[in-house]
N, C-alpha and C. Protein backbone atom coordinates (compact mmCIF):
# COMPACT_ATOMS: atom_id res chain seq x y z
N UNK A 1 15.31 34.59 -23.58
CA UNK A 1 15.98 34.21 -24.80
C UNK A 1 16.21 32.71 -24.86
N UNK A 2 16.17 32.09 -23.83
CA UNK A 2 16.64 30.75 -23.73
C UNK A 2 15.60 30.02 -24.18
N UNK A 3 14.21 30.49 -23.66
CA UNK A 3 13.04 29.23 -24.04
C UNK A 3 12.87 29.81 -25.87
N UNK A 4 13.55 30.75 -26.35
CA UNK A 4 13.33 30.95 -27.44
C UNK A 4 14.03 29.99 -28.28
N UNK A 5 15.11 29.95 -27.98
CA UNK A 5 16.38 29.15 -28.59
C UNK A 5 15.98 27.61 -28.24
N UNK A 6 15.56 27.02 -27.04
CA UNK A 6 15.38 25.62 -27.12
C UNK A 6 13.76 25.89 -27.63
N UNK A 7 13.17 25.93 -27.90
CA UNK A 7 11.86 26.14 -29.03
C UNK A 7 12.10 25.89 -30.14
N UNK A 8 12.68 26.85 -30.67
CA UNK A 8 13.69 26.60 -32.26
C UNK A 8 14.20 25.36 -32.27
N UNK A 9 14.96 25.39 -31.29
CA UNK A 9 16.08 24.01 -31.47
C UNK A 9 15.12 22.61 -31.31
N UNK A 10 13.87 22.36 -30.11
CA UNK A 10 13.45 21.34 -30.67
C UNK A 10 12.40 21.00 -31.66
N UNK A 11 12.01 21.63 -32.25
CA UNK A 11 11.27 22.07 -33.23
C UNK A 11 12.12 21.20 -34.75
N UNK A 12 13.20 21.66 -34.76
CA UNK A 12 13.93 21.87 -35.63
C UNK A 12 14.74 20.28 -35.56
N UNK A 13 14.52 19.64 -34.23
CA UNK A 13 15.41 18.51 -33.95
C UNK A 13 13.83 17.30 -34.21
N UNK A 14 13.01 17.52 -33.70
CA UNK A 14 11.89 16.60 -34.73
C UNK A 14 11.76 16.65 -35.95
N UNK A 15 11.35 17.70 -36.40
CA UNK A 15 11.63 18.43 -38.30
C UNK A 15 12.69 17.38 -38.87
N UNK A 16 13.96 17.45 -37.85
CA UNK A 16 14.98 16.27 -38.85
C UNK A 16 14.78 15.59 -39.00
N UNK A 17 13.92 14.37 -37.71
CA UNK A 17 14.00 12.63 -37.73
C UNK A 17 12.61 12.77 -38.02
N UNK A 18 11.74 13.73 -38.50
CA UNK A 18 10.68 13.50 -39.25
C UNK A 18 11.14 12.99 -40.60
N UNK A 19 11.74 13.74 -41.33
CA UNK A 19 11.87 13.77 -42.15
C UNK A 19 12.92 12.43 -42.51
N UNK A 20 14.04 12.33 -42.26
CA UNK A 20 15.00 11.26 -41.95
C UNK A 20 13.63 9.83 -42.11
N UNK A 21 12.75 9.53 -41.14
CA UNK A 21 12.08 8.61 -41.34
C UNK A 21 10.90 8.98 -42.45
N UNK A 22 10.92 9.97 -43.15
CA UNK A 22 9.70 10.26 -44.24
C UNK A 22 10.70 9.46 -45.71
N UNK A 23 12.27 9.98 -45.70
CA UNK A 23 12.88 9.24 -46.72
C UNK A 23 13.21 8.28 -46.44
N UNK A 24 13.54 7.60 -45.38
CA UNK A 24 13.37 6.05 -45.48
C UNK A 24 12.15 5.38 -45.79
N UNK A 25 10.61 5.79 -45.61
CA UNK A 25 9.95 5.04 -46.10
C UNK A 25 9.94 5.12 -47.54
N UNK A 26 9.96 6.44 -47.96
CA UNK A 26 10.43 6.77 -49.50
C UNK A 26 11.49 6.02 -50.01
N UNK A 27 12.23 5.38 -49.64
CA UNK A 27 13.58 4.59 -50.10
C UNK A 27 12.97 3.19 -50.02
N UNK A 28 11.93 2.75 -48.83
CA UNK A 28 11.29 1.23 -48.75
C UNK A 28 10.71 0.77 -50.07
N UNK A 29 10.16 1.96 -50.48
CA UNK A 29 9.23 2.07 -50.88
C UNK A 29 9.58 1.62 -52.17
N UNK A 30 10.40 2.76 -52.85
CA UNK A 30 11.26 2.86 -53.93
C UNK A 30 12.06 1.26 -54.17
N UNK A 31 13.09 0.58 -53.43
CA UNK A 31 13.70 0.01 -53.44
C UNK A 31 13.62 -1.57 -53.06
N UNK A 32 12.55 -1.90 -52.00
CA UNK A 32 11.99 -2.84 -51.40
C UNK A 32 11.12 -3.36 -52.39
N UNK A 33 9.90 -2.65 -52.36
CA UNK A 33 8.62 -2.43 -53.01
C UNK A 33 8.63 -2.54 -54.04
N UNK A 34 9.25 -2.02 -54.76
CA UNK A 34 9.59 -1.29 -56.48
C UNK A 34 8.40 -0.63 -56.84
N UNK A 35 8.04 0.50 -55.96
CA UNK A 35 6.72 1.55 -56.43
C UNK A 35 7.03 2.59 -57.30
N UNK A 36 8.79 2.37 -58.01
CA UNK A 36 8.99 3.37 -58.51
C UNK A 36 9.75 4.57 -57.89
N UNK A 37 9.61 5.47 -57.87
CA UNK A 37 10.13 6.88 -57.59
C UNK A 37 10.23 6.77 -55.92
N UNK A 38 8.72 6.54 -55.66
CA UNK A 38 7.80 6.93 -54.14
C UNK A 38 8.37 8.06 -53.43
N UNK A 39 8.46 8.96 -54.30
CA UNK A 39 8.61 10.32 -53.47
C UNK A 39 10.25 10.40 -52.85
N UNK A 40 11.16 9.84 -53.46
CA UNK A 40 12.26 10.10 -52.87
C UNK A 40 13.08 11.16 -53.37
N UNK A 41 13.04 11.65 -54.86
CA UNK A 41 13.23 13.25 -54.75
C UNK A 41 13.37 14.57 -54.28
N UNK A 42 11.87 14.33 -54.00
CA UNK A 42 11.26 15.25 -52.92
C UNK A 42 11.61 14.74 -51.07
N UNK A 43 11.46 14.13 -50.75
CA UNK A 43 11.85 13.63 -49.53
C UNK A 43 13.34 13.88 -49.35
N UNK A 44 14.23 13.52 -50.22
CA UNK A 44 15.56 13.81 -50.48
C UNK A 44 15.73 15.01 -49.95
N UNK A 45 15.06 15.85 -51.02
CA UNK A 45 15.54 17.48 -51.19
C UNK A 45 14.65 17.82 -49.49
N UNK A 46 13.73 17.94 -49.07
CA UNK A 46 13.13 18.02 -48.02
C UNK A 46 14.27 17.59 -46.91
N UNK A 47 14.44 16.45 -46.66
CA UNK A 47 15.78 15.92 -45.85
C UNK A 47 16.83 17.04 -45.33
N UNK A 48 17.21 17.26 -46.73
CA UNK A 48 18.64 18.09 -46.91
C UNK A 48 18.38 19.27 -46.63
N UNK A 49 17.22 20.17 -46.74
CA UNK A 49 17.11 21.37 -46.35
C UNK A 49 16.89 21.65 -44.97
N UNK A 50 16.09 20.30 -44.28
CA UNK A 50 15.78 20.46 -42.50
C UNK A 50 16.92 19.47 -42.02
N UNK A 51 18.15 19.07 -42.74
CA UNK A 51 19.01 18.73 -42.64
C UNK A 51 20.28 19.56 -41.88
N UNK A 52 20.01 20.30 -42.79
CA UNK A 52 21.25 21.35 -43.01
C UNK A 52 20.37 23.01 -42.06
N UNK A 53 19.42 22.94 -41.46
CA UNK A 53 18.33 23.62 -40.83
C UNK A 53 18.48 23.22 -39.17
N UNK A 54 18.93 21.74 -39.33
CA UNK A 54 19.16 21.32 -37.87
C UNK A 54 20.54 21.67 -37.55
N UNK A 55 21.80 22.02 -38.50
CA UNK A 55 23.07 21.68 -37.80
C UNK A 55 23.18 23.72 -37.95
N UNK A 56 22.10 24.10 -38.51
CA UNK A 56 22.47 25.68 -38.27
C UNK A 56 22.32 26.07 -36.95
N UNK A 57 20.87 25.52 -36.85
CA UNK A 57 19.85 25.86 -35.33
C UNK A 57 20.88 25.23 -34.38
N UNK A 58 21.38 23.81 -34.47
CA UNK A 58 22.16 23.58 -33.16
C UNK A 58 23.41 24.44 -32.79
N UNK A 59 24.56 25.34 -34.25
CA UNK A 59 25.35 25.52 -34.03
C UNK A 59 25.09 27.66 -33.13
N UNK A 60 23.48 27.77 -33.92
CA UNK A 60 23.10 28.51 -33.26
C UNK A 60 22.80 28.88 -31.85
N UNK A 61 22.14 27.98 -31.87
CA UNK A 61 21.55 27.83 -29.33
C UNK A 61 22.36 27.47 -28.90
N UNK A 62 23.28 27.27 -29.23
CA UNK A 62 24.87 26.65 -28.16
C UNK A 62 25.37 27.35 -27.61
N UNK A 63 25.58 28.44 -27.74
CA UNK A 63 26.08 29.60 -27.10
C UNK A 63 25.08 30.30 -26.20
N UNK A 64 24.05 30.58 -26.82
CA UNK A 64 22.19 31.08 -25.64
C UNK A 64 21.87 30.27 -24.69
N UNK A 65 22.02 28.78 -25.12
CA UNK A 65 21.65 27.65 -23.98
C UNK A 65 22.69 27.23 -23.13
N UNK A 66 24.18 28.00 -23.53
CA UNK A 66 24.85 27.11 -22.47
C UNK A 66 25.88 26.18 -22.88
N UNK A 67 25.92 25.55 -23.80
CA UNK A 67 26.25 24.23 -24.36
C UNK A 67 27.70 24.22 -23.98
N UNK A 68 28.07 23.08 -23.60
CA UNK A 68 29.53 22.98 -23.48
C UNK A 68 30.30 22.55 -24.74
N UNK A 69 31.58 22.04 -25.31
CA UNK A 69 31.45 22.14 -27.23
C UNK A 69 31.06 20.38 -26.60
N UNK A 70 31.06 19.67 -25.92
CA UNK A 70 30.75 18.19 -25.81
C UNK A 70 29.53 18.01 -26.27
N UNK A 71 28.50 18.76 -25.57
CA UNK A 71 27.06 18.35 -25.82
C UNK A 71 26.54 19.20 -27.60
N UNK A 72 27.27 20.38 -27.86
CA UNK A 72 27.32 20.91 -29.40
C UNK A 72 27.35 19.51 -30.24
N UNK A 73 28.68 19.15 -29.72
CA UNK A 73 29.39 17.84 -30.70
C UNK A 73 28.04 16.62 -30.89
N UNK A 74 27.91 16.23 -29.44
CA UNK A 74 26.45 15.25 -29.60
C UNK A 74 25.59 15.78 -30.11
N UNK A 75 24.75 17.33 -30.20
CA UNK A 75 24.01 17.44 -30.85
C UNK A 75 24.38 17.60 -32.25
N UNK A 76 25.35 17.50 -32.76
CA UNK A 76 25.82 17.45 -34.11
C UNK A 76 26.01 15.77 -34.99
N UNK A 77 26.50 15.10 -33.90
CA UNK A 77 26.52 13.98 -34.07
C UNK A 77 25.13 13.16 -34.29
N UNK A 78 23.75 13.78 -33.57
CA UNK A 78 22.84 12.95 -33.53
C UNK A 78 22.17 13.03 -34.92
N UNK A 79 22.72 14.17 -35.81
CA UNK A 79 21.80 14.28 -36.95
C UNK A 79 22.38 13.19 -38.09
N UNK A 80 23.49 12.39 -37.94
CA UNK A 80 23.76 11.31 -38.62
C UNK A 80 22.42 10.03 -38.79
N UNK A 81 22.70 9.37 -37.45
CA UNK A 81 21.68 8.38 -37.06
C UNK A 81 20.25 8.56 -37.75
N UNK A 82 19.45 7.91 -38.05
CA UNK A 82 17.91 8.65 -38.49
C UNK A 82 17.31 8.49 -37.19
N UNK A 83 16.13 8.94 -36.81
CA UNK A 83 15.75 9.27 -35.36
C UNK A 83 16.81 9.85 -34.27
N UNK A 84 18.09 9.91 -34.52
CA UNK A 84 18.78 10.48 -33.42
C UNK A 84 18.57 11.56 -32.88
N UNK A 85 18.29 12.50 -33.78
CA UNK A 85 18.08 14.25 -33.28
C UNK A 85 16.89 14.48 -32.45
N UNK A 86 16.01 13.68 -32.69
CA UNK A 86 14.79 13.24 -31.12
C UNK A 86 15.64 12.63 -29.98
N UNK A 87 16.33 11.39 -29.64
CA UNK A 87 16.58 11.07 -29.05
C UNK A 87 17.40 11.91 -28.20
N UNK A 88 18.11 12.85 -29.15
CA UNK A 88 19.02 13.81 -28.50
C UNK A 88 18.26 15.27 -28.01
N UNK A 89 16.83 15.23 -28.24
CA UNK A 89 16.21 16.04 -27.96
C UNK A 89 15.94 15.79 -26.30
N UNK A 90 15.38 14.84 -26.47
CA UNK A 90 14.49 14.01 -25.43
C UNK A 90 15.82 13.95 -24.57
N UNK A 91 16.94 13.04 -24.42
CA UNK A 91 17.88 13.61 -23.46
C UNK A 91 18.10 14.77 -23.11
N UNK A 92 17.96 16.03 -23.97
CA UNK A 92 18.56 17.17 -23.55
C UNK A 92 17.75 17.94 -22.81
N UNK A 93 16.38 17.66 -23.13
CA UNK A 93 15.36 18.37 -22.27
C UNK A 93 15.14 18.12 -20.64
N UNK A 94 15.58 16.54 -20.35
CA UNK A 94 15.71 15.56 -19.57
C UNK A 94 16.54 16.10 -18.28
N UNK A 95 17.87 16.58 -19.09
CA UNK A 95 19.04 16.82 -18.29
C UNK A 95 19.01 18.16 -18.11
N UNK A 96 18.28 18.83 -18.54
CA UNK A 96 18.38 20.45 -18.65
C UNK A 96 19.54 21.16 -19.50
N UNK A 97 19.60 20.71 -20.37
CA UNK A 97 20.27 21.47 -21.53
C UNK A 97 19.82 22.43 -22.42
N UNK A 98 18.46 22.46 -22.21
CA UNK A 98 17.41 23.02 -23.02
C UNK A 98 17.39 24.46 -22.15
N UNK A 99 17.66 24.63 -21.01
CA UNK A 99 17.18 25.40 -19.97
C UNK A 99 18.42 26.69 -20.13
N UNK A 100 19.18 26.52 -20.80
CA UNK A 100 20.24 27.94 -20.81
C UNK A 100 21.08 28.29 -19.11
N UNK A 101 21.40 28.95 -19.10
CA UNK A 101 22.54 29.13 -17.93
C UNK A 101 21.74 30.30 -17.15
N UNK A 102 20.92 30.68 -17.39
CA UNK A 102 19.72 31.83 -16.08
C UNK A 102 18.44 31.11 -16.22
N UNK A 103 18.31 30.07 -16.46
CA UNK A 103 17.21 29.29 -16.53
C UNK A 103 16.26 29.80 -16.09
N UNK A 104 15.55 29.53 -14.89
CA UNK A 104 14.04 30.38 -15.00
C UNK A 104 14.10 32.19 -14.97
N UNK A 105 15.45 32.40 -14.36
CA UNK A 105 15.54 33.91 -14.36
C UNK A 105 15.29 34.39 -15.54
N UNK A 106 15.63 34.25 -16.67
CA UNK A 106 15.22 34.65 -18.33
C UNK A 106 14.51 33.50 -18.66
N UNK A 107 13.40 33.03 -17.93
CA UNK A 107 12.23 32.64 -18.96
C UNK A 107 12.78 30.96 -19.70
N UNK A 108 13.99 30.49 -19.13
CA UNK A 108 14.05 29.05 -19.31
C UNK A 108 12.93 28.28 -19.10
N UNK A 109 12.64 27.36 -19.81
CA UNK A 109 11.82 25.66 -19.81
C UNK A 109 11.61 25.58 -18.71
N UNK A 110 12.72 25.40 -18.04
CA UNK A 110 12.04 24.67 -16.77
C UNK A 110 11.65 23.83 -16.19
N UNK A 111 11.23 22.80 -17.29
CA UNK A 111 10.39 21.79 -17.06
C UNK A 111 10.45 20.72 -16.17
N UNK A 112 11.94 20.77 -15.98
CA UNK A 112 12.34 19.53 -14.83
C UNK A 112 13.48 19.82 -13.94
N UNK A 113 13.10 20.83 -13.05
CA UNK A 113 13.60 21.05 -11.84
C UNK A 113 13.67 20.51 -10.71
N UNK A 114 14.48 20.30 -10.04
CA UNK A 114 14.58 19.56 -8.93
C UNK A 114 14.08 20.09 -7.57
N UNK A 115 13.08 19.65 -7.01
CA UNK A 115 12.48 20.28 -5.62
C UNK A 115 13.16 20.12 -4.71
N UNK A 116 13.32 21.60 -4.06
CA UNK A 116 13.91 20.99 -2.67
C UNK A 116 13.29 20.59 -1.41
N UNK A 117 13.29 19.93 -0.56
CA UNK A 117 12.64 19.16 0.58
C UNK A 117 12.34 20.72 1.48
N UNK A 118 10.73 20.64 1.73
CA UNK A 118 10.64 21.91 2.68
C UNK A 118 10.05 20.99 3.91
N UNK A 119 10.17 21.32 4.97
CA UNK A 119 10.38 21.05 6.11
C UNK A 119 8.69 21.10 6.18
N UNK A 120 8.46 19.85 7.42
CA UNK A 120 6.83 19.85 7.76
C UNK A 120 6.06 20.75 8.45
N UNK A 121 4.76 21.41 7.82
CA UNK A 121 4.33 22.45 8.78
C UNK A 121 3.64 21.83 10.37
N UNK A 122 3.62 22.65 10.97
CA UNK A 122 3.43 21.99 12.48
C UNK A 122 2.34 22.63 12.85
C-alpha cells in the first residue's frame, strides 16, 4: 500500500510545479510580452485543479506513509512556492518518507536504504 500512496503522491507533487511553472510562463507571457491572453485561463483553471489535487493526495498518504503532522505541514506548505512540491518531493524520497512505516515488508520504495557493513569473506 505504501509504494501505492508515494506513486500517487509523487506523481501528483510534479503535476503541481508542472503546472505552477506552465502559468507562470502563461503570466510572462501575458504580462511581460503582451501576447495577450497566452493561455492563462486555462493554465489558471489547470493550476487550481492539480492544485487542490496535490493538497488532497498529500492530506491523503500521510497516514499510509507514516507522516508525522511536521512533514504533512511541509508537504502542505511546499505547494505555495512554485517548484516547491518537487523540491519537497525530491527531499522526501531522499530521507525516506516516501517509504511508509513497513517499508520493504509491504512493498515500500525502497530506493535508498542504508547497507549494512558485512564482514570479509575469507
Amino acid at each position: 500500500m505504501s509504494s501505492k500512496a508515494a506513486l500517487v503522491f509523487r506523481v501528483a507533487a510534479v503535476a503541481e510545479a508542472l503546472s505552477w511553472a506552465g502559468l507562470l510562463v502563461g503570466m510572462f507571457l501575458k504580462y511581460a510580452v503582451k501576447l495577450g491572453e497566452g493561455g492563462v485561463p486555462v493554465l489558471g483553471m489547470v493550476h487550481g485543479v492539480v492544485f487542490v489535487l496535490y493538497v488532497l493526495v498529500s492530506l491523503s498518504v500521510a497516514k499510509p506513509l507514516g507522516w508525522r503532522p511536521k512533514t504533512l505541514i511541509l508537504a502542505l506548505l511546499s505547494s505555495i512556492p512554485p517548484l516547491f512540491t518537487w523540491l519537497f518531493e525530491s527531499w522526501a524520497l531522499r530521507n525516506g518518507k516516501l517509504d511508509g512505516p513497513q517499508r520493504l515488508s509491504h512493498g515500500g520504495v525502497g530506493l535508498f536504504t542504508a547497507k549494512s557493513a558485512e564482514p570479509a569473506a575469507v
